[in-house]
N, C-alpha and C. Protein backbone atom coordinates (compact mmCIF):
# COMPACT_ATOMS: atom_id res chain seq x y z
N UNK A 1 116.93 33.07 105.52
CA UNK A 1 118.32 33.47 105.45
C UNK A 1 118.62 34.53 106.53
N UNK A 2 117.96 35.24 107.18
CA UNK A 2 118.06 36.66 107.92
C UNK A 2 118.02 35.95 109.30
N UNK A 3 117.02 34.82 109.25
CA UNK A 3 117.02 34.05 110.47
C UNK A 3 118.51 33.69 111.04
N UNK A 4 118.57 32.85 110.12
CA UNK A 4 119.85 32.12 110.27
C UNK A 4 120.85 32.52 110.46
N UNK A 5 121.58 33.93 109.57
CA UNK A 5 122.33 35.01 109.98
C UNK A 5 122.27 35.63 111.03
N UNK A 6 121.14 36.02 111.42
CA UNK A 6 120.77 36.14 112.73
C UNK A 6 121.11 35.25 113.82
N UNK A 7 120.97 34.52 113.97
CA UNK A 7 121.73 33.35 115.14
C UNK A 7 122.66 32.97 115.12
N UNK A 8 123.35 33.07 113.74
CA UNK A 8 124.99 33.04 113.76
C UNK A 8 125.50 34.35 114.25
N UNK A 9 124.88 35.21 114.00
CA UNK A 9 125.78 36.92 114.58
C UNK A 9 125.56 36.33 116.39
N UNK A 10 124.47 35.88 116.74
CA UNK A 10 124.69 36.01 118.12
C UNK A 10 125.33 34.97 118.51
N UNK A 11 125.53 33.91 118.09
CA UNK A 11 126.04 32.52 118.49
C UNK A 11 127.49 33.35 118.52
N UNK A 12 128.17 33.60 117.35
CA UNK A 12 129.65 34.18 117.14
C UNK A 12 129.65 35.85 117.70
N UNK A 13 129.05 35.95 118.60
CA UNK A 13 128.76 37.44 119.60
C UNK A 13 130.09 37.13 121.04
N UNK A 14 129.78 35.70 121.35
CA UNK A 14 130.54 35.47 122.00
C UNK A 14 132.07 35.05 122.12
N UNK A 15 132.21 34.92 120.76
CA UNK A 15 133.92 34.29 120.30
C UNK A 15 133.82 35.99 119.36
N UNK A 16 133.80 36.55 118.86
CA UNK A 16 134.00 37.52 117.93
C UNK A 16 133.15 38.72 118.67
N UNK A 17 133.25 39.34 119.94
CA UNK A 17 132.30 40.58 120.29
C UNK A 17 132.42 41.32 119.08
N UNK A 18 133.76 41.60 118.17
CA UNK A 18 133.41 43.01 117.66
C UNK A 18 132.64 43.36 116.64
N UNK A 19 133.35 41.72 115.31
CA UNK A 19 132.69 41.76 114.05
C UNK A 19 132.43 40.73 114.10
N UNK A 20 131.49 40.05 114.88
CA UNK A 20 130.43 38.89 114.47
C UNK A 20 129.58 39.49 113.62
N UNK A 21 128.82 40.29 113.81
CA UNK A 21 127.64 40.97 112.42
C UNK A 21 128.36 40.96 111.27
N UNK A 22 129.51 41.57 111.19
CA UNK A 22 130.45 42.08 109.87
C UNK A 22 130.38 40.46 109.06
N UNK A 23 131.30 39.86 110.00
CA UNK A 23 131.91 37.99 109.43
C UNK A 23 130.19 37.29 108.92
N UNK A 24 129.14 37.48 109.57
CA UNK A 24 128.18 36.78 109.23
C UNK A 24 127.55 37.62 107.98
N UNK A 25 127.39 38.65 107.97
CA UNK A 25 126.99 39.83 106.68
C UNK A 25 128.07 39.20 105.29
N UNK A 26 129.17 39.58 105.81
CA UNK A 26 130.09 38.73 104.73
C UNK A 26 129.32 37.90 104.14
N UNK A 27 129.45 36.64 105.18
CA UNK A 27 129.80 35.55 104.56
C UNK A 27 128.16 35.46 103.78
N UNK A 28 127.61 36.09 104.14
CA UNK A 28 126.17 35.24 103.64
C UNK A 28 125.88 36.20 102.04
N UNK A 29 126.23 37.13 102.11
CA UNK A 29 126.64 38.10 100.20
C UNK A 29 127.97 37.23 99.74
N UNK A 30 129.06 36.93 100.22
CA UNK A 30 130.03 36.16 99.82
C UNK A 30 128.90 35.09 99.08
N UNK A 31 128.25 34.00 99.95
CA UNK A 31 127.66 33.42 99.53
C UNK A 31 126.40 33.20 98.67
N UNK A 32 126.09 34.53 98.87
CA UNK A 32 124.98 34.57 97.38
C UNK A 32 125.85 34.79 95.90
N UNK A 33 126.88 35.74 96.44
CA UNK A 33 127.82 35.96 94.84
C UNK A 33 127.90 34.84 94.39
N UNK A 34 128.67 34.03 95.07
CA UNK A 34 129.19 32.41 94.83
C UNK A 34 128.18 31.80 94.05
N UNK A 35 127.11 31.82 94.76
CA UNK A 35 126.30 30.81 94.03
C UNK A 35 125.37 31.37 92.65
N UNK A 36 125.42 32.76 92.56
CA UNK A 36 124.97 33.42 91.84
C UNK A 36 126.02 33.40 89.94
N UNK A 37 127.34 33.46 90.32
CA UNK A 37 128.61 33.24 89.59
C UNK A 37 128.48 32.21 89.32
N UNK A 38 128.62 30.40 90.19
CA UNK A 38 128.42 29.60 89.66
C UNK A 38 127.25 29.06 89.06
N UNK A 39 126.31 29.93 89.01
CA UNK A 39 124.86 29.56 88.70
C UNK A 39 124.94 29.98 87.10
N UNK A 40 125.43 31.10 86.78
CA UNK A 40 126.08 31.60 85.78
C UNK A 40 126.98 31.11 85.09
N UNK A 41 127.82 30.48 85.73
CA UNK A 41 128.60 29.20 84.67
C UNK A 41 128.90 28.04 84.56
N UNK A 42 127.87 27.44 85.39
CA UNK A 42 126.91 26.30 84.80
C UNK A 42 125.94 26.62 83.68
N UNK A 43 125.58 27.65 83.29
CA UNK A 43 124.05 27.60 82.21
C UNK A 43 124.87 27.58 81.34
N UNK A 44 126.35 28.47 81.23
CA UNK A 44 127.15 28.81 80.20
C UNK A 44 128.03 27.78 79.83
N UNK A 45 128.16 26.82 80.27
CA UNK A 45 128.97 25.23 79.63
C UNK A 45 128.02 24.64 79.51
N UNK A 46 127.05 24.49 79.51
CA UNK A 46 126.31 23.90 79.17
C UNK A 46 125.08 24.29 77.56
N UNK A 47 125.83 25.45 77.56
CA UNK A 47 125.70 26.67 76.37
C UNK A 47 124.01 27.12 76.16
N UNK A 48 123.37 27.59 77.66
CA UNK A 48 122.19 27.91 77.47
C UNK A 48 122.68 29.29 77.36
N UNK A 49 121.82 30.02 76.26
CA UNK A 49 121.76 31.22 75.83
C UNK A 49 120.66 32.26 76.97
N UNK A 50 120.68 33.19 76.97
CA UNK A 50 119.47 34.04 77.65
C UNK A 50 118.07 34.48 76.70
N UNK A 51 118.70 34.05 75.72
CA UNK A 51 117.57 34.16 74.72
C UNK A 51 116.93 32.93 74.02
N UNK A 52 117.37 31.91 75.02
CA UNK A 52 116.25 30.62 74.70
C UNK A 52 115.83 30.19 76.30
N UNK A 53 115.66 31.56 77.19
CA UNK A 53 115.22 31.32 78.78
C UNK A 53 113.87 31.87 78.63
N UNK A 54 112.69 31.60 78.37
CA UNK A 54 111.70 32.37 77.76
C UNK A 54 111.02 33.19 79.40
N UNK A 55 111.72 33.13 80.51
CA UNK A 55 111.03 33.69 81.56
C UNK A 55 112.20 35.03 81.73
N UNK A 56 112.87 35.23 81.13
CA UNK A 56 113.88 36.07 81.32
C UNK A 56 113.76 37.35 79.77
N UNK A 57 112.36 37.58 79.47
CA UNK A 57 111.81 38.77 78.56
C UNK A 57 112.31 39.49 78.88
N UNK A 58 112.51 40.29 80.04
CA UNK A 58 113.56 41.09 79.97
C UNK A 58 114.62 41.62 80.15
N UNK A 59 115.95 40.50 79.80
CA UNK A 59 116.58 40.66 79.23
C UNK A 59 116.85 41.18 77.69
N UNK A 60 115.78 40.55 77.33
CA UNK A 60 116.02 40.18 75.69
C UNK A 60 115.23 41.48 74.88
N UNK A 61 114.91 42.63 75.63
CA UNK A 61 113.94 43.97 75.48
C UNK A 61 112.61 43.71 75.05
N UNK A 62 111.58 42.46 75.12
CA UNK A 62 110.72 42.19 74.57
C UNK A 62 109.62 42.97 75.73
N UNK A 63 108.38 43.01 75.13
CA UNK A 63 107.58 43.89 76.25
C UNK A 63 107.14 43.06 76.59
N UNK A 64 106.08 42.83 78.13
CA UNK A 64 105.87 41.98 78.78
C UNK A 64 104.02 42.45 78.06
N UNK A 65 103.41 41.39 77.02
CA UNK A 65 102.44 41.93 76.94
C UNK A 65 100.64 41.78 77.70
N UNK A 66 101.19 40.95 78.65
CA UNK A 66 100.13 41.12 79.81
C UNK A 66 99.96 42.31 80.65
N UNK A 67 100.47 43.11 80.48
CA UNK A 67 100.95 44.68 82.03
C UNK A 67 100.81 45.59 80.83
N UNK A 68 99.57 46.29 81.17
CA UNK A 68 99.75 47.72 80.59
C UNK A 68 99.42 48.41 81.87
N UNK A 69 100.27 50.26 81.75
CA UNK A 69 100.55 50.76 82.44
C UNK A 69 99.37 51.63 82.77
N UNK A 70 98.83 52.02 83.61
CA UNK A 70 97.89 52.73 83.59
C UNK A 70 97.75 53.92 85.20
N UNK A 71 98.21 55.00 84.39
CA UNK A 71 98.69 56.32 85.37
C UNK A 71 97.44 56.75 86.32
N UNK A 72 97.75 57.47 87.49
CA UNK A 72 96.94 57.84 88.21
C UNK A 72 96.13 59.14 88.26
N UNK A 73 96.76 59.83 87.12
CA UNK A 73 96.03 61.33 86.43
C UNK A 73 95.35 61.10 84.91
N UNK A 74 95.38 59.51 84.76
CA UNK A 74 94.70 59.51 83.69
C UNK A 74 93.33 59.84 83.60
N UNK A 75 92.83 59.40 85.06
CA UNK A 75 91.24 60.22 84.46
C UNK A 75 90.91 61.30 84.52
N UNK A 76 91.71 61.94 85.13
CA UNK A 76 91.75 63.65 85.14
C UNK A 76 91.98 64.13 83.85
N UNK A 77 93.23 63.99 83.15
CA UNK A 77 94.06 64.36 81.98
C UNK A 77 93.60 63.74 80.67
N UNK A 78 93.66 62.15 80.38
CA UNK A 78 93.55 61.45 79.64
C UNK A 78 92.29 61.99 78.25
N UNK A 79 91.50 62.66 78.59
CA UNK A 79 90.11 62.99 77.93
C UNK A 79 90.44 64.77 77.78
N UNK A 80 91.65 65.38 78.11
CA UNK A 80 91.75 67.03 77.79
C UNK A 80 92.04 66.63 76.42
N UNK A 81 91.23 67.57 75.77
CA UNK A 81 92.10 68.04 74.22
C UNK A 81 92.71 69.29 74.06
N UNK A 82 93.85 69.86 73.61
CA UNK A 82 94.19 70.97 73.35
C UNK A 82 94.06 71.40 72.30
């Protein structure tokens, strides 16, 4: 995508010196919204819920229980008792 935007800013460098970057930046977030919105209501007429998307945990506040967190002063700290 950066490619491609990329060669459109310079292709339209020559018809648009000022805001070729601007018009191609646009259009290409224009075009993720777009498809991002209609991506969004397509699932929703079709009445998929977010809580029967089982790759979308968090949304739904569930913990991800493969990933535990594990700090970088834990072996320093972890074993003090007060």
């Amino acid at each position: 995508m950066v490619t491609i935007g990329s060669l459109l800013a310079v292709i339209l460098q020559s018809v648009l010196p000022v805001s070729a970057v601007l018009v191609v930046a646009g259009s290409i977030l224009g075009l993720n919204l777009l498809a991002v919105i209609v991506g969004a209501a397509a699932l929703t007429l079709k009445g998929v819920h977010p809580q029967e998307v089982s790759w979308l945990r968090w949304l739904n506040g569930e913990d991800d229980p493969h990933h535990t967190s594990v700090y970088a002063s834990c072996p320093l700290t972890c074993e003090v008792r007060r």
